[in-house]
Protein backbone atom coordinates (compact mmCIF):
# COMPACT_ATOMS: atom_id res chain seq x y z
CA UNK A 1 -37.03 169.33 151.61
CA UNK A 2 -40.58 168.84 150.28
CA UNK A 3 -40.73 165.51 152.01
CA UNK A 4 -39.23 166.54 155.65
CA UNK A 5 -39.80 170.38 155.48
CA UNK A 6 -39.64 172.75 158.51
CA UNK A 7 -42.52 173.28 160.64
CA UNK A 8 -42.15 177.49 160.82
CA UNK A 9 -41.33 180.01 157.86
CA UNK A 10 -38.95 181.31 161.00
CA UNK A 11 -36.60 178.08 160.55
CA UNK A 12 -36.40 178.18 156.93
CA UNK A 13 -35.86 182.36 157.33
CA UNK A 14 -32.93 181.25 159.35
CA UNK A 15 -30.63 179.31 157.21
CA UNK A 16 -31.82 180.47 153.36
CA UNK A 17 -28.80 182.04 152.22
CA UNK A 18 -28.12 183.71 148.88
CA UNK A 19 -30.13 181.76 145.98
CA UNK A 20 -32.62 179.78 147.53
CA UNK A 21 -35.79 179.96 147.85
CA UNK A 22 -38.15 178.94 150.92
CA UNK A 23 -41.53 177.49 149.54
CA UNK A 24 -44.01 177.28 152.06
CA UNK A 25 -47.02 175.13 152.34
CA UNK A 26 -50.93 175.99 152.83
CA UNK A 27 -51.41 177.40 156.35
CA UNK A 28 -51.52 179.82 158.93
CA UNK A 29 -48.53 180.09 160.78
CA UNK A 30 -48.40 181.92 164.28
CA UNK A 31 -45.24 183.57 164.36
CA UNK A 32 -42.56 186.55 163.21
CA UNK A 33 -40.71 185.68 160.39
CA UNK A 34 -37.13 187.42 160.72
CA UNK A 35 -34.75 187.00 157.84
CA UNK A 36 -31.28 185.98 159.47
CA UNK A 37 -29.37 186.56 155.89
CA UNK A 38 -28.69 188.33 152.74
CA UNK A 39 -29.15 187.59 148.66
CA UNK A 40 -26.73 188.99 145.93
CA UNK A 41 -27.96 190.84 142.92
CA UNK A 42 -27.87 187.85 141.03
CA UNK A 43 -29.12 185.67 143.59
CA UNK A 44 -31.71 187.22 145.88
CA UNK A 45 -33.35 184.99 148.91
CA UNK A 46 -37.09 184.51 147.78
CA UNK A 47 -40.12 183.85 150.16
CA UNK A 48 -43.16 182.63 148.58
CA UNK A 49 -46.07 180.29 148.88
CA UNK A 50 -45.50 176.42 147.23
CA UNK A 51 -47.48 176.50 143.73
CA UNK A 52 -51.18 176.91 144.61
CA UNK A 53 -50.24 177.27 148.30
CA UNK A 54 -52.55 179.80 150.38
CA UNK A 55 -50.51 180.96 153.26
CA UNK A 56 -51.61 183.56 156.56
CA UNK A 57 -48.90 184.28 158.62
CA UNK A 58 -50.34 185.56 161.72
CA UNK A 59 -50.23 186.46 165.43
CA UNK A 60 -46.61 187.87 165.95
CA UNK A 61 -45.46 190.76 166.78
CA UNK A 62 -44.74 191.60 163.04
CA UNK A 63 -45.13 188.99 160.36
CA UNK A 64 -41.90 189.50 158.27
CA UNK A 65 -38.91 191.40 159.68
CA UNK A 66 -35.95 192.65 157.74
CA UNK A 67 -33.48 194.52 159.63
CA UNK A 68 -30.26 195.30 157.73
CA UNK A 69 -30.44 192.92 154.67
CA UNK A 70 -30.35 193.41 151.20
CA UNK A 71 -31.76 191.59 147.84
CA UNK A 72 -34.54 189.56 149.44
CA UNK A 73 -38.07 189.24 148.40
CA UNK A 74 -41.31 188.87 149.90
CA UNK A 75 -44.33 187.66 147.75
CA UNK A 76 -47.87 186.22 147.40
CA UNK A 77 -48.20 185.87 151.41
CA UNK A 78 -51.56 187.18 153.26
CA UNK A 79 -50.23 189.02 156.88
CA UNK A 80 -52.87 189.92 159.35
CA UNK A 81 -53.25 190.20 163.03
CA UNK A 82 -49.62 191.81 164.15
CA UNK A 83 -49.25 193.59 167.21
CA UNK A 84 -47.03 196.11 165.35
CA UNK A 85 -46.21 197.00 161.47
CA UNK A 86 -47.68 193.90 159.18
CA UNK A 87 -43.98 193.89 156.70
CA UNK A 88 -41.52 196.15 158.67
CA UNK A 89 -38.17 196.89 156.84
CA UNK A 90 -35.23 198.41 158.40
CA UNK A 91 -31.40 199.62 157.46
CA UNK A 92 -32.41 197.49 153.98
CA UNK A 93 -31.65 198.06 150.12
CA UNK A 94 -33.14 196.07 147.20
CA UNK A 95 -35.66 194.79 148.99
CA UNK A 96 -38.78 193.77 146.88
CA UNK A 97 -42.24 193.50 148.73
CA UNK A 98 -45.23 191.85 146.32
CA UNK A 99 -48.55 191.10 146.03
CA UNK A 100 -49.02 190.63 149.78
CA UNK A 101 -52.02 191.15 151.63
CA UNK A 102 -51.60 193.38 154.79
CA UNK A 103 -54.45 193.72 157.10
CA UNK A 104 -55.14 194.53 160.89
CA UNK A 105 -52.22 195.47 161.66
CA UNK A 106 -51.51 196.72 165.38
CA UNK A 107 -54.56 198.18 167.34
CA UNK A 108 -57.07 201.64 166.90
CA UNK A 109 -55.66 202.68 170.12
CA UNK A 110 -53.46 205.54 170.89
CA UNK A 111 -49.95 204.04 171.17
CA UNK A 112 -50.28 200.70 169.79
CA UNK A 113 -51.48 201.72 165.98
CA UNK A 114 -49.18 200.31 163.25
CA UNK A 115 -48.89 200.90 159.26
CA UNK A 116 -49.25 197.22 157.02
CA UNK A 117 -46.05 197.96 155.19
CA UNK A 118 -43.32 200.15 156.75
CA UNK A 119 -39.70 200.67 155.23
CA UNK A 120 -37.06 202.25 157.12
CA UNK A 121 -33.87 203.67 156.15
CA UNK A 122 -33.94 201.61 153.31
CA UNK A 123 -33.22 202.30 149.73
CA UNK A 124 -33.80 200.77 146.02
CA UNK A 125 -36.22 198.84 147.20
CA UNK A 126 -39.70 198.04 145.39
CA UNK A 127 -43.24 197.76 147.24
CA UNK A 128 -45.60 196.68 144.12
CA UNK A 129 -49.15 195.20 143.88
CA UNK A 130 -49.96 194.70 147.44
CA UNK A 131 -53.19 194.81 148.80
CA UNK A 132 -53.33 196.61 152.44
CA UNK A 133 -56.68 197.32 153.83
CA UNK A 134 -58.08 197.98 157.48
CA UNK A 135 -54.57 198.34 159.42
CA UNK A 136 -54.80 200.82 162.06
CA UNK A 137 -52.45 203.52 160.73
CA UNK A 138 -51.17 203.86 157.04
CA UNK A 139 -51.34 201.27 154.62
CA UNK A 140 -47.85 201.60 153.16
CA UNK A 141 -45.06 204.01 155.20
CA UNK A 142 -41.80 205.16 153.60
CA UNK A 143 -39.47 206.74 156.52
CA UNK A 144 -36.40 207.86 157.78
CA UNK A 145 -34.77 208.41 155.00
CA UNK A 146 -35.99 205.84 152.52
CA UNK A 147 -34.79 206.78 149.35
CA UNK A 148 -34.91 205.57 145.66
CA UNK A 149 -37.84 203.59 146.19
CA UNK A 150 -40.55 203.01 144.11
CA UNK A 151 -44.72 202.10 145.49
CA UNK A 152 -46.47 200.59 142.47
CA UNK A 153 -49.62 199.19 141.54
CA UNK A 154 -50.84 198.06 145.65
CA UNK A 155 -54.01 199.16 146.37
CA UNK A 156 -54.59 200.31 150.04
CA UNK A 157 -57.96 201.00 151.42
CA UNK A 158 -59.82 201.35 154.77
CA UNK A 159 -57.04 202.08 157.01
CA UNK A 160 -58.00 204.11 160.16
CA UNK A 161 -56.76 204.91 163.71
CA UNK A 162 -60.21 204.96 164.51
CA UNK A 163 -59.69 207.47 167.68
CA UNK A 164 -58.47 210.30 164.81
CA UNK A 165 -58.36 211.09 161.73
CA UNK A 166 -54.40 210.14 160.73
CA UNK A 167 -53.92 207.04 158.60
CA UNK A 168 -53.57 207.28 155.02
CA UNK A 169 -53.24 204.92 151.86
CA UNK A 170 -50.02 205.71 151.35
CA UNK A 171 -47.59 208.46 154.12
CA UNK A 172 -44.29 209.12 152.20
CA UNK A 173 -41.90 211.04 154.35
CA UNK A 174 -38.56 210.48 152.67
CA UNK A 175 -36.94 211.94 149.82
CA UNK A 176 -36.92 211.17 146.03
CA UNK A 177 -38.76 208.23 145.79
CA UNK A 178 -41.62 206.89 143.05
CA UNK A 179 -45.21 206.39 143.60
CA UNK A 180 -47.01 205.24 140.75
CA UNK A 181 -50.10 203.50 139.41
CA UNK A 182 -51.49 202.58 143.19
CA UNK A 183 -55.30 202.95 144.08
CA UNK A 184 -56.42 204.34 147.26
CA UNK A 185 -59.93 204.77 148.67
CA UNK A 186 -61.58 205.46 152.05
CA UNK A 187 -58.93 205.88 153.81
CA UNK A 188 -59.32 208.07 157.20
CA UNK A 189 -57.29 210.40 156.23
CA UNK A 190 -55.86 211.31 152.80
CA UNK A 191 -55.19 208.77 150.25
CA UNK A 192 -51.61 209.66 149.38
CA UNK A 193 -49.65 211.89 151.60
CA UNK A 194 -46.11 213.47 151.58
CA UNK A 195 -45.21 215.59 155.40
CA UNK A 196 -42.00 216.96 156.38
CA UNK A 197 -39.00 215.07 155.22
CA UNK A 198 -40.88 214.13 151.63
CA UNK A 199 -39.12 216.15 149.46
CA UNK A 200 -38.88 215.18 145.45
CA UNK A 201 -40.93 212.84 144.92
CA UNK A 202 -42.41 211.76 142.00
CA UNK A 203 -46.83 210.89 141.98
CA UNK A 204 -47.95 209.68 138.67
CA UNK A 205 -51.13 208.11 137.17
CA UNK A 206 -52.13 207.12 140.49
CA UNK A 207 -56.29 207.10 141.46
CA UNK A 208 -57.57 208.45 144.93
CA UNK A 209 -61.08 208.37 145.94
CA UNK A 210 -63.67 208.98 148.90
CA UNK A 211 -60.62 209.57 151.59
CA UNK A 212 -61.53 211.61 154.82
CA UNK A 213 -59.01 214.20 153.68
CA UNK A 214 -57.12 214.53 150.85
CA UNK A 215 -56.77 212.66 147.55
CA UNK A 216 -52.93 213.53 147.67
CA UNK A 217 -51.67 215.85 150.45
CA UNK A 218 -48.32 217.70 150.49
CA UNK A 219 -47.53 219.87 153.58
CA UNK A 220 -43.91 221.63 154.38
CA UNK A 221 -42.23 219.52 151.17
CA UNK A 222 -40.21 220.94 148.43
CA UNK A 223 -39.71 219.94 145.04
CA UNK A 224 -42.43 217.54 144.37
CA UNK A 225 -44.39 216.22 141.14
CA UNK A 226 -48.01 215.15 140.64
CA UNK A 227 -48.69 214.19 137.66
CA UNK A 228 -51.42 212.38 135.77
CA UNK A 229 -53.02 211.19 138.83
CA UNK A 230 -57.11 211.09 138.81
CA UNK A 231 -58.57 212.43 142.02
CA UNK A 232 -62.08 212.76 142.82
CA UNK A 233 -64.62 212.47 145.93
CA UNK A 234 -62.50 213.60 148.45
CA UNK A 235 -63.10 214.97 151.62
CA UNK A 236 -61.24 218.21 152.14
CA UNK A 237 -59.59 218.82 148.85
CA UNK A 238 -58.14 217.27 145.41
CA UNK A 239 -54.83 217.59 145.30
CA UNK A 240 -53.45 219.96 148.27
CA UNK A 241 -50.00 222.00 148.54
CA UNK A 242 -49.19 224.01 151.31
CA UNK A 243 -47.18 225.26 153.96
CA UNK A 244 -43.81 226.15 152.61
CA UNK A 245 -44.28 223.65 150.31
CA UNK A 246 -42.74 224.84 147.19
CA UNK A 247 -41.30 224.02 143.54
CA UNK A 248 -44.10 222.01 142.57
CA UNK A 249 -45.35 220.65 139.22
CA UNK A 250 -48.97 219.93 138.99
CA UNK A 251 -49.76 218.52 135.30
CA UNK A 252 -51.87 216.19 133.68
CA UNK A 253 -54.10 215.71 137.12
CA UNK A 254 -57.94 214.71 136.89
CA UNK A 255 -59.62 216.18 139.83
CA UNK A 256 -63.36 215.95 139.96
CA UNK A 257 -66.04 216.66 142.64
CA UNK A 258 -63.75 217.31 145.49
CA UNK A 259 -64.75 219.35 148.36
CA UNK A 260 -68.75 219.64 147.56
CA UNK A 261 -70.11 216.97 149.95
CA UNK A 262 -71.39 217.27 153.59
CA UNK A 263 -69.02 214.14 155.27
CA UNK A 264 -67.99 211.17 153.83
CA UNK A 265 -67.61 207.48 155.84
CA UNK A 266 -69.27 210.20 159.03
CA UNK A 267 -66.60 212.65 158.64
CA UNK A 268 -67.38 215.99 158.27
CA UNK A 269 -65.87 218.00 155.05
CA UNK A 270 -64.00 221.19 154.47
CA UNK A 271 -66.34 222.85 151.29
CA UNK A 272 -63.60 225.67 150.93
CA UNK A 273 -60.42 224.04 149.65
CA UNK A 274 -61.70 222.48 145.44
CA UNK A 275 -60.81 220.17 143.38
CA UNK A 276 -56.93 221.49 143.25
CA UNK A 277 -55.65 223.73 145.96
CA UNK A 278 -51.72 225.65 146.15
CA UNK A 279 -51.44 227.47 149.02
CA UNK A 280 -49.36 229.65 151.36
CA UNK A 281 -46.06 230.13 150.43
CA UNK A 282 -47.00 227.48 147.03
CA UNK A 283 -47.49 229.70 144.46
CA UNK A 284 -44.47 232.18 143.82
CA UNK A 285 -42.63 228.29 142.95
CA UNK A 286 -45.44 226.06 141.56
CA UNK A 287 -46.73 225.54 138.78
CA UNK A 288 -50.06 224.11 137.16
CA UNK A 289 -51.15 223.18 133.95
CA UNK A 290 -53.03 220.80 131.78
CA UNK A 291 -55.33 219.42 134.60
CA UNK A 292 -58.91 218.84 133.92
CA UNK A 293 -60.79 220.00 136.56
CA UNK A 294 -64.84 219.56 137.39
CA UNK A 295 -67.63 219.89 140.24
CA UNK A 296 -71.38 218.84 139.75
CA UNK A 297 -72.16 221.31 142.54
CA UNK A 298 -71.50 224.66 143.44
CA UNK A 299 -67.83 225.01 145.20
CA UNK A 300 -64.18 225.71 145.03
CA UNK A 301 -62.86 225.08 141.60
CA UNK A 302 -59.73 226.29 142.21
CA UNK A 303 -57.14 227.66 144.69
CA UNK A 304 -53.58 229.00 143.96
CA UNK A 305 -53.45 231.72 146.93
CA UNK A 306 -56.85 233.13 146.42
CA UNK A 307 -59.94 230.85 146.10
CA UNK A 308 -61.49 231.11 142.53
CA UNK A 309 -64.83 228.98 141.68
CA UNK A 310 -64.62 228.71 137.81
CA UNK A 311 -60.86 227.58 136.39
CA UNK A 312 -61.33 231.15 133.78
CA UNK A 313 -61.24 233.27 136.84
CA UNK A 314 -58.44 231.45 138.12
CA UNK A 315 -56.36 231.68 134.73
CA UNK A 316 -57.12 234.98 134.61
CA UNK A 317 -56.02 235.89 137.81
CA UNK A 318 -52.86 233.81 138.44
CA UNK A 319 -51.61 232.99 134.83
CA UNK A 320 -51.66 229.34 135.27
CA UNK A 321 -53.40 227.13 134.05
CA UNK A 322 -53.20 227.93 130.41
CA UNK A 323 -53.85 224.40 129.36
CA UNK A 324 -56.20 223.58 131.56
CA UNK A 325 -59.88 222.43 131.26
């Protein structure tokens, strides 16, 4: 009760059953939260700070574990200082994750790095307006076959192994999920990535800046659509699609200035691969239109097989692009 409450999120975590929520006072609490039981659709388990609460939960291994639960929700806590993934959801469904803050998470040292916000195997679940920032792998990590899930509005930011370049904003590798509005900056490696395993999914109006790769990266994915995102100040490239990456739509993307600087954050930068690059096996399957692309300096506009340095030549060329500017 609010008079004789428990002394640990844990205990409450342990005997909140469909329906209730656990309200938890100022603090930083030392420990691993692990949710022991299930909501309903109509009655989800809530966690959440007390009205004007400010809570840190800190120290553990992980700070909230879900392992095989469904309709719970996480929201408004700040989780920092794990040994392993900050939020780390397993075997889950309708799970909804929410303006968190997920920081230094795991170590930068080979073997012990760890995303802020890692879903597993779990499906129709939400992740929105989170904050996750200097974790030592990828801010937000959809895997093994996470599917139907939708990333929204969380801004992730500064995440780095710190021995390589590897973590990103956001590392989707699972199928046919939604990743929409989030911001992502100066991250080691690229903002928003999709690798092997990350087929159809959906990027839209999403804004990647200054990353030490990519603004949005797909490698060895099929089916995929980026659209409407704005992408600029990159290290390597825009937007990139390659490998046998294939049956892509590209439409509606701002990419601007990507690819013309020396290094950014002390890394050093590809100047070949533009603002917006297809490649490989990309082209005979994808297609482009209606982007707006732009450099200040001298550089790869454009690549869809063949590099091009004005979008004309590449219209010309290729055929796409008609809409373009």
């Amino acid at each position: 009760t609010q008079t004789q409450p428990y002394c640990t999120i844990n205990k409450a975590a342990s005997v909140a059953v469909a329906g209730q929520t656990v309200l938890v006072a100022s603090g930083t609490y030392s420990e691993t939260v692990t949710v022991k039981n299930s909501g309903t659709a109509g009655a989800p388990i809530v966690f959440q700070p007390a009205t004007g609460a400010t809570v840190t939960v800190s120290g553990g291994t992980n700070g909230f574990v879900l392992s095989a639960r469904q309709y719970v929700t996480i929201s408004g806590f700040t989780v920092t200082g794990t040994s392993s993934y900050g939020i780390s959801i397993s075997g889950s469904n309708n799970i909804v994750v929410s303006g968190n803050t997920v920081t230094n998470a795991g170590h930068p040292v080979s073997g012990q790095i760890a995303a802020g916000i890692r879903l597993s195997g779990t499906n129709s679940s939400t992740v929105t307006g989170n904050t996750t920032h200097h974790n030592s792998d990828t801010g937000i990590f959809l895997t093994s076959g996470s599917t139907g899930d939708v990333v929204s509005y969380n801004q992730s930011s500064f995440n780095a192994n710190g021995f390589q370049r590897n973590a990103n904003g956001i590392n989707v590798i699972s199928p046919s999920n939604t990743v929409v509005g989030n911001v992502l900056h100066d991250n080691e490696d690229s903002g928003l990535q999709f690798y092997p395993g990350g087929d159809n999914n959906l990027a839209a109006n999403n804004v990647s800046y200054n990353n030490g790769d990519h603004g949005i990266d797909d490698l060895n994915v099929t089916g995929g659509r980026l659209i409407g995102n704005t992408i600029y100040h990159n290290c390597t490239s825009g937007i990139n699609v390659e490998g046998t990456s294939g049956n892509y739509l590209v439409k509606n993307n701002i990419a601007v200035d990507n690819a013309v600087y020396p290094a950014y954050n002390g890394i050093a930068c590809s100047r070949r691969a533009g603002n917006i690059g297809i490649w490989d096996s990309a082209p005979s399957t994808t297609t482009v239109d209606r982007n707006l692309v732009f450099l200040t300096k001298s550089g790869t506009m454009y690549v869809f097989g063949s590099s091009f340095t004005s979008l004309a030549a590449m219209r010309m060329a290729t055929g796409q692009e008609q809409n373009g500017l």
